[in-house]
PDB file of N, CA and C in Angstrom:
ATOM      1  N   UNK A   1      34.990 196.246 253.457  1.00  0.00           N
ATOM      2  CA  UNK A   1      33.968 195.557 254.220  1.00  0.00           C
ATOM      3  C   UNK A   1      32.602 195.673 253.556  1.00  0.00           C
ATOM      4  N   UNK A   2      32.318 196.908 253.212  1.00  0.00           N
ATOM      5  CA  UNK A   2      30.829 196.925 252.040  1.00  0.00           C
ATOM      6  C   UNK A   2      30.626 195.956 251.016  1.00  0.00           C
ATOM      7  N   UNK A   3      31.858 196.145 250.460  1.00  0.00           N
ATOM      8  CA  UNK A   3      32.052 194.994 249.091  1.00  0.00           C
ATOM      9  C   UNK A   3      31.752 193.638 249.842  1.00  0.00           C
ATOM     10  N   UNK A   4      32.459 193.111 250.746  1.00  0.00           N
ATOM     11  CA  UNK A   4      32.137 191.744 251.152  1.00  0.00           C
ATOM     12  C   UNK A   4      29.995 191.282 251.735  1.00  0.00           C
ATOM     13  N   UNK A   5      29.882 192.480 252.382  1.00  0.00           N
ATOM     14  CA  UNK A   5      28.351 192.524 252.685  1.00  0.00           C
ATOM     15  C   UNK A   5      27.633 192.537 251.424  1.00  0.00           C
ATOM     16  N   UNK A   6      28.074 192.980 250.635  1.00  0.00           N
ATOM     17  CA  UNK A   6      27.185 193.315 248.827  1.00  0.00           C
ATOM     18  C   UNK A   6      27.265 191.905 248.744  1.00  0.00           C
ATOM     19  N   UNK A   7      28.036 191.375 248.809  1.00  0.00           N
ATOM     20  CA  UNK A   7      28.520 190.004 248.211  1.00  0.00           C
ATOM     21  C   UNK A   7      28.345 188.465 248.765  1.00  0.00           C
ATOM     22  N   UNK A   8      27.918 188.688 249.979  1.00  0.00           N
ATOM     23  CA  UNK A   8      27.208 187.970 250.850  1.00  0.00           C
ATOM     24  C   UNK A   8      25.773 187.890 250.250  1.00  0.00           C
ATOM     25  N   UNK A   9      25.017 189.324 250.473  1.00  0.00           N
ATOM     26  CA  UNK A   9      23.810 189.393 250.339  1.00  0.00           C
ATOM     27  C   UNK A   9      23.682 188.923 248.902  1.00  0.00           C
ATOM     28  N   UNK A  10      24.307 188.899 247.998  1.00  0.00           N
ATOM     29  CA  UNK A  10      23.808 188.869 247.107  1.00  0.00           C
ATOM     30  C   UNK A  10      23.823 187.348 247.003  1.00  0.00           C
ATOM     31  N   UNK A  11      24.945 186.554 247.482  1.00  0.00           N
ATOM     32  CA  UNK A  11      25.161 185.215 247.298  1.00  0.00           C
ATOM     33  C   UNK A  11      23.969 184.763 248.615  1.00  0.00           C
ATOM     34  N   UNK A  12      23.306 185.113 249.275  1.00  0.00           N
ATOM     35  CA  UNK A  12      22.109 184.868 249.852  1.00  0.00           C
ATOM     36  C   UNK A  12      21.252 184.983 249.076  1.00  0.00           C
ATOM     37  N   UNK A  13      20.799 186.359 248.188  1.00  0.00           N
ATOM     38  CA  UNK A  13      19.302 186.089 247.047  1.00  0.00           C
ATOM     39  C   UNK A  13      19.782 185.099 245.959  1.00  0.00           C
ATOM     40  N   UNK A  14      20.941 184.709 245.952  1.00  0.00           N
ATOM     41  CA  UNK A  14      21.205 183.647 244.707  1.00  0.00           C
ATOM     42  C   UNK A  14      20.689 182.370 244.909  1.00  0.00           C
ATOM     43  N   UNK A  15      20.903 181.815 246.650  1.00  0.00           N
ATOM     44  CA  UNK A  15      20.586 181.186 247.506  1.00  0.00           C
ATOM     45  C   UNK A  15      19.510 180.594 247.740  1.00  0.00           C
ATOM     46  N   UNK A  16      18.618 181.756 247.948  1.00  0.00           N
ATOM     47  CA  UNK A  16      17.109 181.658 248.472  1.00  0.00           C
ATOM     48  C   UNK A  16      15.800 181.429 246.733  1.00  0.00           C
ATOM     49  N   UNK A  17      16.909 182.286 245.166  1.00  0.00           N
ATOM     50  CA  UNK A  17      16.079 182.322 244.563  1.00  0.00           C
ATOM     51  C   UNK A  17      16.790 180.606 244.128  1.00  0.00           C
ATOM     52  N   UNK A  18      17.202 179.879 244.457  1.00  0.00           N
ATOM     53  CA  UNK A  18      17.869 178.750 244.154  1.00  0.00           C
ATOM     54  C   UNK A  18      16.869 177.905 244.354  1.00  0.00           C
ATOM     55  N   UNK A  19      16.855 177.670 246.195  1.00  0.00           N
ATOM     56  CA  UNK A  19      15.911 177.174 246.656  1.00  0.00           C
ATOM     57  C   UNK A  19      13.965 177.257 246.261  1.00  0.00           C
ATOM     58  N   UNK A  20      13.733 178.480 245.512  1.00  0.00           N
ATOM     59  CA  UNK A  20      12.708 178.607 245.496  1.00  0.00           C
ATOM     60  C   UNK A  20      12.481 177.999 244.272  1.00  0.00           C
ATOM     61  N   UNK A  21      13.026 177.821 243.149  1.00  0.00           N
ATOM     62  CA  UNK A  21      13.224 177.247 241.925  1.00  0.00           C
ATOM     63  C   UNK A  21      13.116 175.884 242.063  1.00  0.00           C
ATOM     64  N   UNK A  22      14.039 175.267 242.953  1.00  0.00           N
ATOM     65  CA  UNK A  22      13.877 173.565 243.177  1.00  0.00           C
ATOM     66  C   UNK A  22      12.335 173.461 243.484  1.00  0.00           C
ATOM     67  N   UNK A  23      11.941 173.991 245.065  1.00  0.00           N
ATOM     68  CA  UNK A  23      11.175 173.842 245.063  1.00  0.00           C
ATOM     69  C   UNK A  23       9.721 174.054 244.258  1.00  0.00           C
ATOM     70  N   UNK A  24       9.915 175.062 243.811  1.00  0.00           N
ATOM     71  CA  UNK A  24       8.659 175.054 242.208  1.00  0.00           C
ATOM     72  C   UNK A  24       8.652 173.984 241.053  1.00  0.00           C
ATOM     73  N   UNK A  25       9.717 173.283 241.042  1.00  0.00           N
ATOM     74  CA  UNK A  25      10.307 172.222 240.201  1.00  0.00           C
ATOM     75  C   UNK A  25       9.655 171.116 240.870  1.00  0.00           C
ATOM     76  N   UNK A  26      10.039 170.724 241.826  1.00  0.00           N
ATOM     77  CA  UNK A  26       9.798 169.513 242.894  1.00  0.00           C
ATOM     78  C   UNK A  26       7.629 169.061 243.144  1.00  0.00           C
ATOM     79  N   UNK A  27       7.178 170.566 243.016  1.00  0.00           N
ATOM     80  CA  UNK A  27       6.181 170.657 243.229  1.00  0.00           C
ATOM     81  C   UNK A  27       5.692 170.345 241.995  1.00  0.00           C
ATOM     82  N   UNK A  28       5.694 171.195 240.734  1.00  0.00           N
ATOM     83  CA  UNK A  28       5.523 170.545 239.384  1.00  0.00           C
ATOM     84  C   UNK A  28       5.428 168.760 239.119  1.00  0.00           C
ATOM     85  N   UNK A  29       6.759 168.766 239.413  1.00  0.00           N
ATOM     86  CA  UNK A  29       6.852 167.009 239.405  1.00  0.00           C
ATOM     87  C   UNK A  29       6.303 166.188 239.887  1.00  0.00           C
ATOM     88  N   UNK A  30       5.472 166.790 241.252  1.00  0.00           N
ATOM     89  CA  UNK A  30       4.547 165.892 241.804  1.00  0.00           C
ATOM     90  C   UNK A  30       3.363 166.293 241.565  1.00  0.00           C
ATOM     91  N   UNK A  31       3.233 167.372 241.017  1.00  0.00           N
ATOM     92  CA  UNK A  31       1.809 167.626 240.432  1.00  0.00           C
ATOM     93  C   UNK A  31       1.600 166.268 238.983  1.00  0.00           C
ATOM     94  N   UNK A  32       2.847 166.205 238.374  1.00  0.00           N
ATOM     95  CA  UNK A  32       2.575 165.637 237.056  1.00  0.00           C
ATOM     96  C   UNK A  32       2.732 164.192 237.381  1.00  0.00           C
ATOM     97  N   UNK A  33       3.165 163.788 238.580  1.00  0.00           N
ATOM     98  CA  UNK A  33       3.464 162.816 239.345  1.00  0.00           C
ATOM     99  C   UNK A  33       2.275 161.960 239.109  1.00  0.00           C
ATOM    100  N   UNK A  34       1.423 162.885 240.134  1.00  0.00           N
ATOM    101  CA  UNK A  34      -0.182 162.362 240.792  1.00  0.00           C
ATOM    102  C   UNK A  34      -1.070 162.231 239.176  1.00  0.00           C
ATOM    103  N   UNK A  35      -0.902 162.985 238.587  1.00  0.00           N
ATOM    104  CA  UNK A  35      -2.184 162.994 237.632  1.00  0.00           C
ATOM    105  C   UNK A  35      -1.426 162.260 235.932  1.00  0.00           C
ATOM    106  N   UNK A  36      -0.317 161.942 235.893  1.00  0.00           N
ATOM    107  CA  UNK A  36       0.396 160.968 235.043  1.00  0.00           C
ATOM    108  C   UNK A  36      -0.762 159.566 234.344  1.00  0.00           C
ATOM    109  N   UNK A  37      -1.486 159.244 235.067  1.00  0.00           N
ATOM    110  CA  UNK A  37      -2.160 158.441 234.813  1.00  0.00           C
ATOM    111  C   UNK A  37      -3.727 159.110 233.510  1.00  0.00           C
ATOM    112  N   UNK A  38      -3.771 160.529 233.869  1.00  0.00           N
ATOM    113  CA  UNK A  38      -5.021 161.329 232.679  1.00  0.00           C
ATOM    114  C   UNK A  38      -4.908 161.826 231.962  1.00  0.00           C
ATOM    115  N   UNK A  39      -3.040 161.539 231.191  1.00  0.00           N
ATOM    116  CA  UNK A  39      -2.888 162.060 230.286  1.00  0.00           C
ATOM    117  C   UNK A  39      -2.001 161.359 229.149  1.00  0.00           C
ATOM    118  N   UNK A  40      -2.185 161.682 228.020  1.00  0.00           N
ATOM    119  CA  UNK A  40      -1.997 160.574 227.074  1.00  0.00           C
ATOM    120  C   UNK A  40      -0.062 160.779 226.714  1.00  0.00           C
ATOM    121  N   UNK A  41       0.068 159.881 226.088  1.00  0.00           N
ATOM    122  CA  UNK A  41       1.706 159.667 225.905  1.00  0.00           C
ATOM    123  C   UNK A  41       2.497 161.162 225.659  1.00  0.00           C
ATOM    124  N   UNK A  42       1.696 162.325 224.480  1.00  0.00           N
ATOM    125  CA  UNK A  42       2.496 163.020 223.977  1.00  0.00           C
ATOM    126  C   UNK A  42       2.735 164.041 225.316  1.00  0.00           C
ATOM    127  N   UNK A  43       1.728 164.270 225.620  1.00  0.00           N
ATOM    128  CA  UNK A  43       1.405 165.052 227.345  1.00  0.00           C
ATOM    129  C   UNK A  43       2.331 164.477 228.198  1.00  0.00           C
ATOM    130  N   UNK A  44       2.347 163.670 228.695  1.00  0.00           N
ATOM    131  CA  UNK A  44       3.353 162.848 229.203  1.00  0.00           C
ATOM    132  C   UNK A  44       4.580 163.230 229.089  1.00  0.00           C
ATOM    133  N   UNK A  45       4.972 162.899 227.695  1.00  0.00           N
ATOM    134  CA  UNK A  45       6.427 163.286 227.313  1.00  0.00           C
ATOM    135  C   UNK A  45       7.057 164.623 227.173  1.00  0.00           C
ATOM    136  N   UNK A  46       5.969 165.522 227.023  1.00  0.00           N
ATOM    137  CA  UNK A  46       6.321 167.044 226.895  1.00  0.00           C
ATOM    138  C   UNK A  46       6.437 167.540 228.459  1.00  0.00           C
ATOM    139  N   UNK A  47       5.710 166.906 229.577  1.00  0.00           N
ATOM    140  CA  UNK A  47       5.732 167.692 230.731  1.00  0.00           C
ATOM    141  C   UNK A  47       6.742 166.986 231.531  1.00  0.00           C
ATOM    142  N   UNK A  48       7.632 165.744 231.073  1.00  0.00           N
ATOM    143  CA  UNK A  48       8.838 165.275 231.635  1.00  0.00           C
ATOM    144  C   UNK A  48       9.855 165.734 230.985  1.00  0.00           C
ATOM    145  N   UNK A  49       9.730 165.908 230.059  1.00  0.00           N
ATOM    146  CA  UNK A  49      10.776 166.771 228.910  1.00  0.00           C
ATOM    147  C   UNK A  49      11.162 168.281 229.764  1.00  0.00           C
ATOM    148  N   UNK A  50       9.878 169.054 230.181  1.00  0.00           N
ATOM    149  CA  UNK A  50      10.145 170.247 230.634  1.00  0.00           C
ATOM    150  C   UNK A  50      10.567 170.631 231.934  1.00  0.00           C
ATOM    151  N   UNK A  51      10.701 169.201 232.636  1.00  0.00           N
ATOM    152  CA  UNK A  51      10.705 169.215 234.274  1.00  0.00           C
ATOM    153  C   UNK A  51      12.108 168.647 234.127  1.00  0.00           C
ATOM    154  N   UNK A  52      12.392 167.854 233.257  1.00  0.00           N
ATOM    155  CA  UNK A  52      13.714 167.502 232.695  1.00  0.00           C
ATOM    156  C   UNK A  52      14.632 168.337 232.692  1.00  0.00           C
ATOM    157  N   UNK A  53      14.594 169.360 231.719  1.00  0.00           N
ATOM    158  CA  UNK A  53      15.554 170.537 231.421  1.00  0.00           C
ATOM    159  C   UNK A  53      15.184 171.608 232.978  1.00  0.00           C
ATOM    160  N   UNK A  54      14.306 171.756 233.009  1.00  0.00           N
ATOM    161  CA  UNK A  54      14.012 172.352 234.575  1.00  0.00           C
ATOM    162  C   UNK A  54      15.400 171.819 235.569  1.00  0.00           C
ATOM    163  N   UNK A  55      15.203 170.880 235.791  1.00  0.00           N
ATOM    164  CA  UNK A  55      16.255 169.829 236.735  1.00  0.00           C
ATOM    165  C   UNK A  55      17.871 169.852 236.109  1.00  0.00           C
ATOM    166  N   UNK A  56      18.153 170.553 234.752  1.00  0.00           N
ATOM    167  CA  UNK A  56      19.122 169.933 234.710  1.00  0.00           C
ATOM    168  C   UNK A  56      19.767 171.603 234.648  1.00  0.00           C
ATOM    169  N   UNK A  57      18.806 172.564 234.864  1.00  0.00           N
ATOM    170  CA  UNK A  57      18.901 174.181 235.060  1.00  0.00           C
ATOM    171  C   UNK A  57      19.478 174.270 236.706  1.00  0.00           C
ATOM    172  N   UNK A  58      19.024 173.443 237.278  1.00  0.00           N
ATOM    173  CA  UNK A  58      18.830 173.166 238.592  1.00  0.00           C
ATOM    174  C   UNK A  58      20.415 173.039 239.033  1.00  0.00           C
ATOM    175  N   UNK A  59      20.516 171.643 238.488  1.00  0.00           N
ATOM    176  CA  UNK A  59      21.610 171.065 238.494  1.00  0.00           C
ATOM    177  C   UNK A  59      22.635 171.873 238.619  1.00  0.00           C
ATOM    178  N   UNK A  60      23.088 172.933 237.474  1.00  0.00           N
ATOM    179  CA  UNK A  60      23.980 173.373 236.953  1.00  0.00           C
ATOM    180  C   UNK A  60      24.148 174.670 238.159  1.00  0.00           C
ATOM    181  N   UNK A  61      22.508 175.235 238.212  1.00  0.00           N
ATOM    182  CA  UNK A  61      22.766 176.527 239.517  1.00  0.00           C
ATOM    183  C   UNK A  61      23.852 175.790 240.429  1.00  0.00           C
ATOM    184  N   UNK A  62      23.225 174.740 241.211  1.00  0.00           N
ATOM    185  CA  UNK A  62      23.834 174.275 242.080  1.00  0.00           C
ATOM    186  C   UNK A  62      25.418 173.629 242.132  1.00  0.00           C
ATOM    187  N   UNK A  63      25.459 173.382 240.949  1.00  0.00           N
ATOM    188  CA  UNK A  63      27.485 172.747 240.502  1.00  0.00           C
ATOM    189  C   UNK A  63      28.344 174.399 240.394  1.00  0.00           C
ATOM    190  N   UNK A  64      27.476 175.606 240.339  1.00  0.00           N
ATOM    191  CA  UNK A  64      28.320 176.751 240.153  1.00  0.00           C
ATOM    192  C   UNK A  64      28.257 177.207 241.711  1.00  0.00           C
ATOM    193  N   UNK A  65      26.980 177.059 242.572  1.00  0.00           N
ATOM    194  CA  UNK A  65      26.743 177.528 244.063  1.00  0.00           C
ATOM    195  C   UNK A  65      28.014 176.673 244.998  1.00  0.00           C
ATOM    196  N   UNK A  66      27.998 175.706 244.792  1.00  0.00           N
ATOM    197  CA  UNK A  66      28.883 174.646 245.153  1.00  0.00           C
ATOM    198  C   UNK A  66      30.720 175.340 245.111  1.00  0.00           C
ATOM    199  N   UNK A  67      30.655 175.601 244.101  1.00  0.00           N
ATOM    200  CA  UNK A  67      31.937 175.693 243.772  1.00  0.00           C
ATOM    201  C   UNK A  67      32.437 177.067 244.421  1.00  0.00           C
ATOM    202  N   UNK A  68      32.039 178.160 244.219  1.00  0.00           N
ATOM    203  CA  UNK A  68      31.411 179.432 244.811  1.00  0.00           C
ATOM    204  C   UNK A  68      31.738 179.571 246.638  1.00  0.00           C
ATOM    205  N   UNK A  69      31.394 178.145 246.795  1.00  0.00           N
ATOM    206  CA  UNK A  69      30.717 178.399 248.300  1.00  0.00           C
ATOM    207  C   UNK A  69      31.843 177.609 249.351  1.00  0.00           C
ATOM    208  N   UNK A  70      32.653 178.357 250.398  1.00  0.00           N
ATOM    209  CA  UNK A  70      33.841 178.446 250.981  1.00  0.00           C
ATOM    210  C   UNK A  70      33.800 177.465 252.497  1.00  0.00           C
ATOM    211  N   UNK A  71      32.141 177.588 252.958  1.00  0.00           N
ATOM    212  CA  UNK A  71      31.759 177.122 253.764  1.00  0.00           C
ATOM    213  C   UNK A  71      31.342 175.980 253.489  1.00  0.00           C
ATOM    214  N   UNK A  72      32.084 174.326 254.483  1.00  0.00           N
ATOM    215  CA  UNK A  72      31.839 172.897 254.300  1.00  0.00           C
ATOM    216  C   UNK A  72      30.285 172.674 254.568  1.00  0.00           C
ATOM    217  N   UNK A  73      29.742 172.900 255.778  1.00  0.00           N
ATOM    218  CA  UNK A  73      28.397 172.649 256.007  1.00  0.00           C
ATOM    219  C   UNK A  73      27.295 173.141 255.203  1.00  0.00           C
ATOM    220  N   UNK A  74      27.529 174.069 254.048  1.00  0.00           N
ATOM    221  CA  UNK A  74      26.717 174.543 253.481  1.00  0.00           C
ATOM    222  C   UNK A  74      26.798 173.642 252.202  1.00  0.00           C
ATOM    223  N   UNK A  75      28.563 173.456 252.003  1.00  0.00           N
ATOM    224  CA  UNK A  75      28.692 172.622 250.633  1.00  0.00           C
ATOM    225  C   UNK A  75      28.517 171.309 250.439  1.00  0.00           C
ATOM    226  N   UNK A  76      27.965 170.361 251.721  1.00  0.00           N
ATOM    227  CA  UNK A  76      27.690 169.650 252.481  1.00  0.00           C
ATOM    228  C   UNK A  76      26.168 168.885 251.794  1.00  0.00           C
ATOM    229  N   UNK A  77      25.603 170.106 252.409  1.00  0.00           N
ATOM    230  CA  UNK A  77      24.215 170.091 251.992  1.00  0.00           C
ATOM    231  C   UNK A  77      23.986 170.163 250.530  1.00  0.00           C
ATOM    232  N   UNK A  78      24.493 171.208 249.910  1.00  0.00           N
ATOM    233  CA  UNK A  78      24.906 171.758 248.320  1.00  0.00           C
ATOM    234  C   UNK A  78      25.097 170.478 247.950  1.00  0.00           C
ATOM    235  N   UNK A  79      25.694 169.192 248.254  1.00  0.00           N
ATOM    236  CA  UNK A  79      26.053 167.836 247.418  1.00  0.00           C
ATOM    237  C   UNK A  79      25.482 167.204 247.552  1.00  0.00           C
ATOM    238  N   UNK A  80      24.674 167.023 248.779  1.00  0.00           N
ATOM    239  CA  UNK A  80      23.625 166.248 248.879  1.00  0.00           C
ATOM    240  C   UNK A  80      22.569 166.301 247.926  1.00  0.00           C
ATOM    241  N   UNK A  81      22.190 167.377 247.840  1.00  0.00           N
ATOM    242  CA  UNK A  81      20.845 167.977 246.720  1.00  0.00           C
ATOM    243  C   UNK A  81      21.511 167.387 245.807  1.00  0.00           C
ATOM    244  N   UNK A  82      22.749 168.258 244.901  1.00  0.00           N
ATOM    245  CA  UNK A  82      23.021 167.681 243.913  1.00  0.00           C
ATOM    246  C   UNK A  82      22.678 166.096 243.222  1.00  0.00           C
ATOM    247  N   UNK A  83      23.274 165.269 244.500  1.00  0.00           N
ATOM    248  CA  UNK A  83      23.000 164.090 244.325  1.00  0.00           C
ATOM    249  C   UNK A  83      21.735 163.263 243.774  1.00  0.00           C
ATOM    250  N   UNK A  84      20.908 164.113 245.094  1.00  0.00           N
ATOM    251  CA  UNK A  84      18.995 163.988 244.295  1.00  0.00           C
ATOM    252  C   UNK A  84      19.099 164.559 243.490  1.00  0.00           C
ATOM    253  N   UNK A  85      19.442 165.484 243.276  1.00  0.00           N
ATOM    254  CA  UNK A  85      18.898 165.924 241.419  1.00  0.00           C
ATOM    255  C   UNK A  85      18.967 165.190 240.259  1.00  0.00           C
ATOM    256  N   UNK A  86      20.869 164.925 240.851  1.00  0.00           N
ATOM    257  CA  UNK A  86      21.121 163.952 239.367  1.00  0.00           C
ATOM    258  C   UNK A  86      20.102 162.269 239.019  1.00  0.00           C
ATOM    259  N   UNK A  87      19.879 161.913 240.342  1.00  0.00           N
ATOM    260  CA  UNK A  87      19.028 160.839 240.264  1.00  0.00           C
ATOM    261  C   UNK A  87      17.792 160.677 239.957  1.00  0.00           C
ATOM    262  N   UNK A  88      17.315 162.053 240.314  1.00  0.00           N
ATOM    263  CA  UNK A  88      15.639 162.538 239.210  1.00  0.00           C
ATOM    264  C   UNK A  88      15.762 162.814 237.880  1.00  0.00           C
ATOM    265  N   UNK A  89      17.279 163.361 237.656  1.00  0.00           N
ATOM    266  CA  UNK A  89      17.384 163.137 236.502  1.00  0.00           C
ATOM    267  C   UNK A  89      17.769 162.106 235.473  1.00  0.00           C
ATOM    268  N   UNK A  90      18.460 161.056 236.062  1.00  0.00           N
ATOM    269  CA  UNK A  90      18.502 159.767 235.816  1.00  0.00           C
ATOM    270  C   UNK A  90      17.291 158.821 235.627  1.00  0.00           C
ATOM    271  N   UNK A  91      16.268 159.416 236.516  1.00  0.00           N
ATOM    272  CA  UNK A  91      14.656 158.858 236.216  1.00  0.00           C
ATOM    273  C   UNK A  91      14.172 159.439 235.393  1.00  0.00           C
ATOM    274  N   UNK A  92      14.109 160.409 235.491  1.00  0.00           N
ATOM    275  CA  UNK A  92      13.426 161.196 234.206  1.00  0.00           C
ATOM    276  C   UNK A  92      13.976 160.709 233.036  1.00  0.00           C
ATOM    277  N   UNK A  93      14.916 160.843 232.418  1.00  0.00           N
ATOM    278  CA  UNK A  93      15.959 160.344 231.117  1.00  0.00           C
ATOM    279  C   UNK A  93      14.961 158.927 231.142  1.00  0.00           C
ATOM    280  N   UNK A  94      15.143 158.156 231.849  1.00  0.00           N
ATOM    281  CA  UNK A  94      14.819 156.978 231.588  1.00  0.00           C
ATOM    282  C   UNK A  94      13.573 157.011 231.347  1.00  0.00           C
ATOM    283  N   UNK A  95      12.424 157.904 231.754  1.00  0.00           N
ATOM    284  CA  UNK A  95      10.637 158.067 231.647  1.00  0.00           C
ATOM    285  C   UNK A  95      10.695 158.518 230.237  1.00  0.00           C
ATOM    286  N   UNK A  96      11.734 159.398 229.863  1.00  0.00           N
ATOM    287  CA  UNK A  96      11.775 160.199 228.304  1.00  0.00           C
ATOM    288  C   UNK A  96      11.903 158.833 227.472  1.00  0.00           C
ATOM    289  N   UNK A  97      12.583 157.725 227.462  1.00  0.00           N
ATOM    290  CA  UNK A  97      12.781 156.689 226.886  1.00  0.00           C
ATOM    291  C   UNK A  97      12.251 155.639 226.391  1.00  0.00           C
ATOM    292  N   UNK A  98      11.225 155.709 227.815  1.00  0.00           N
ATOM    293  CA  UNK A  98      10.046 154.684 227.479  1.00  0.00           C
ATOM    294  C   UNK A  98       8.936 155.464 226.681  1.00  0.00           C
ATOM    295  N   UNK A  99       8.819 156.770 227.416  1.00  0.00           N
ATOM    296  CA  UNK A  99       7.464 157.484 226.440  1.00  0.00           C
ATOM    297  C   UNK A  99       8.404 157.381 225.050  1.00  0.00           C
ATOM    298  N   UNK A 100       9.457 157.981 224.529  1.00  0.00           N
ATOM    299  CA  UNK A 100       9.447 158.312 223.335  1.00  0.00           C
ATOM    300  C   UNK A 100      10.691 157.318 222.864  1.00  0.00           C
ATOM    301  N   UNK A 101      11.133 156.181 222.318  1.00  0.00           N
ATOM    302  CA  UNK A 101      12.266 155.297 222.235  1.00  0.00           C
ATOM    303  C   UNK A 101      13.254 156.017 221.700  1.00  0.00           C
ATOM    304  N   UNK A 102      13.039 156.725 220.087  1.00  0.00           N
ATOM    305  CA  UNK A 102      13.702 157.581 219.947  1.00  0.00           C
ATOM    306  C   UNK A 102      14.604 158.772 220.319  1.00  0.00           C
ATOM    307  N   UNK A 103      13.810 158.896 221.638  1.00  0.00           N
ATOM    308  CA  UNK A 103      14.737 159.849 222.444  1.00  0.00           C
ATOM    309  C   UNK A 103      15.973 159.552 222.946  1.00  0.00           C
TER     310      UNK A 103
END
């Protein structure tokens, strides 16, 4: 029974430091969101580049939390996000494209 409480809790701080990550991500993105317009192409491309790989760190927490996770209503939610993620990341890819063609 200890082992299962260790293992809970711990899959709770995995949880919570999950959530706190998106959200520092999410916030970034709309920081670079709003002010996108005062900064020149290479700026541009380096701070979607990094919110990019951010998101796709994201991603991956969440495809291992998912899999991990025994409970439907939680895994529920877990796919939903996923879903937004992959589609910010589908925007993003595409913002990397126009700033840089080569990419």
């Amino acid at each position: 029974k200890h082992f299962e409480f260790c293992r809970s809790d711990i899959k709770s701080k995995i949880h919570k430091l999950m959530i706190h990550r998106l959200e520092e991500t999410v916030t970034a993105d709309e920081e670079i969101c709003e002010g996108s317009g005062n900064s020149n192409n290479s700026d541009a491309f380096e701070n979607i580049l990094k919110l990019y790989v951010q998101y796709l760190g994201i991603l991956k927490d969440i495809e291992e939390l998912y899999n991990s996770n025994v409970y439907p209503q939680q895994r529920e939610v877990m796919r939903e996000i996923e879903v937004l993620v992959v589609s910010r990341i589908i925007q993003m890819r595409k913002s990397l494209c126009q700033e840089n063609p080569s990419y």
